[in-house]
Protein backbone atom coordinates (compact mmCIF):
# COMPACT_ATOMS: atom_id res chain seq x y z
CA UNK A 1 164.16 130.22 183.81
CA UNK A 2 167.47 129.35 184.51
CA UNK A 3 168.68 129.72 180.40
CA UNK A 4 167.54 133.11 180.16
CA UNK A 5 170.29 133.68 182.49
CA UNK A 6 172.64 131.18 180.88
CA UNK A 7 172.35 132.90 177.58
CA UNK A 8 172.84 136.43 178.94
CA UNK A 9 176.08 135.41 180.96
CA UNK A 10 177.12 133.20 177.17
CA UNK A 11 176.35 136.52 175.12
CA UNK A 12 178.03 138.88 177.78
CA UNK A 13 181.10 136.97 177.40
CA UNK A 14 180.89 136.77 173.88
CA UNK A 15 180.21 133.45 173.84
CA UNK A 16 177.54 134.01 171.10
CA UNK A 17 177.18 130.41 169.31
CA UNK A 18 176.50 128.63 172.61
CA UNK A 19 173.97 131.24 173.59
CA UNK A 20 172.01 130.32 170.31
CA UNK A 21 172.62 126.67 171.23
CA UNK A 22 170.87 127.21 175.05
CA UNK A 23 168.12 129.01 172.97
CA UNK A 24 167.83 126.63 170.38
CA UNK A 25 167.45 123.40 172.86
CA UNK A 26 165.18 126.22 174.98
CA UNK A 27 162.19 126.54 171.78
CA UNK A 28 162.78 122.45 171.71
CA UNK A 29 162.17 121.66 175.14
CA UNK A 30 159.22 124.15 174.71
CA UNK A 31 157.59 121.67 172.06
CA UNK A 32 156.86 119.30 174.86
CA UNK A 33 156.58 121.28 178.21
CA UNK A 34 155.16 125.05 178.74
CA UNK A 35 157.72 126.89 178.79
CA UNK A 36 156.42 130.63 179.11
CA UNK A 37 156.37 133.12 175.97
CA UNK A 38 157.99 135.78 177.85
CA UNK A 39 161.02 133.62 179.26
CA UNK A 40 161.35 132.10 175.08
CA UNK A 41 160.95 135.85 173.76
CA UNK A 42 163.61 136.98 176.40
CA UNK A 43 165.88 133.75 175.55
CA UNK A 44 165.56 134.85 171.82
CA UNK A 45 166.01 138.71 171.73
CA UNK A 46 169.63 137.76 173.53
CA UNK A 47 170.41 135.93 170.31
CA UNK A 48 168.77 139.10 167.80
CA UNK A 49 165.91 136.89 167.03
CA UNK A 50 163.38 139.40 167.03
CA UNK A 51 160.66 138.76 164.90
CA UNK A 52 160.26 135.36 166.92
CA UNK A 53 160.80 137.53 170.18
CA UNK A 54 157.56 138.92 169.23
CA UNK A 55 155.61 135.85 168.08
CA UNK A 56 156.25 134.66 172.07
CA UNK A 57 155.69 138.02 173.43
CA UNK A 58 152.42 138.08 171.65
CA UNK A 59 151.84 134.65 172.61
CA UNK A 60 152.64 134.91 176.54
CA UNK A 61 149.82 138.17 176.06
CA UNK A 62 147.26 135.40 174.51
CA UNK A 63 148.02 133.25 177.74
CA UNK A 64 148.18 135.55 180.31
CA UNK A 65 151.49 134.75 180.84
CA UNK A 66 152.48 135.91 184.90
CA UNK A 67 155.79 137.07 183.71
CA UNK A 68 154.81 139.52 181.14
CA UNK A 69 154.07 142.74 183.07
CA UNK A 70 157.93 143.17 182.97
CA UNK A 71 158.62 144.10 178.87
CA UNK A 72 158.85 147.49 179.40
CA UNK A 73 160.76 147.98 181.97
CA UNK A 74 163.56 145.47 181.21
CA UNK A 75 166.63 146.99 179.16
CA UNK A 76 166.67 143.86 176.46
CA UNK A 77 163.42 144.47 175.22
CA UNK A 78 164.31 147.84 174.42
CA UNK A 79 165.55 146.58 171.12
CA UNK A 80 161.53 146.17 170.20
CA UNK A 81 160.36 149.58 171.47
CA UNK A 82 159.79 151.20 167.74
CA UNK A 83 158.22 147.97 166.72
CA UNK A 84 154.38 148.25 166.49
CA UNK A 85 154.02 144.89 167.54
CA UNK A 86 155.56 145.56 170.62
CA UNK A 87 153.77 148.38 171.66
CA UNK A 88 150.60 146.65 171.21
CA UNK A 89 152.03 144.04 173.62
CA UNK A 90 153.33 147.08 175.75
CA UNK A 91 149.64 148.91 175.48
CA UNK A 92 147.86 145.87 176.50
CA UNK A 93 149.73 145.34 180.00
CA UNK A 94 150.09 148.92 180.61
CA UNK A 95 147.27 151.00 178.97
CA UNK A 96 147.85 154.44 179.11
CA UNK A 97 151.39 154.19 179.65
CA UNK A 98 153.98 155.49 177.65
CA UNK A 99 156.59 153.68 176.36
CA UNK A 100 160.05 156.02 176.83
CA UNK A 101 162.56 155.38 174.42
CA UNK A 102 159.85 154.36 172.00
CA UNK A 103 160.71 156.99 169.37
CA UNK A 104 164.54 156.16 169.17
CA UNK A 105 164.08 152.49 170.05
CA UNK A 106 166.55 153.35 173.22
CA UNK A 107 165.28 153.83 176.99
């Protein structure tokens, strides 16, 4: 989706209380349409919202979600690679892969 984006070019800039804001009205508009787990977990890690990160991320796995098969290899989620929640998430699309960068939480 369009915000993810939108929020990563607002954060990059430092622009860090819109980029909640573009999250914030994200989750909303998710109350009333699908919006997919992995696009709302990717939205909220860009604002350190991890725990909630993870409730989508486990959520998208629940649904199926197309997008997910792309949480290990993109660089934001590596703030959730020592989390045990995300390696379950991680296992699950990619059994018998290894996560790198799981042990320091860095790729």
């Amino acid at each position: 989706m369009v915000e993810v984006f939108i929020c990563s070019v607002l954060h990059a800039i430092g622009q860090e209380d819109e980029a909640v804001g573009v999250v914030a009205d994200l989750v909303a508009r998710s109350r009333e349409e699908h919006i997919s787990g992995y696009v709302l977990a990717s939205a909220l890690l860009l604002t350190g919202d991890e725990p909630r990160a993870l409730d989508h991320l486990e959520q998208a796995l629940q649904d199926r979600d197309p997008f997910l098969p792309g949480p290990g290899g993109v660089p934001r989620f590596r703030a959730l690679y020592g989390e045990p929640r995300f390696c379950v998430v991680f296992q699950a699309v990619f059994p018998g892969r290894e996560l790198r960068g799981a042990a320091e939480g860095t790729g």
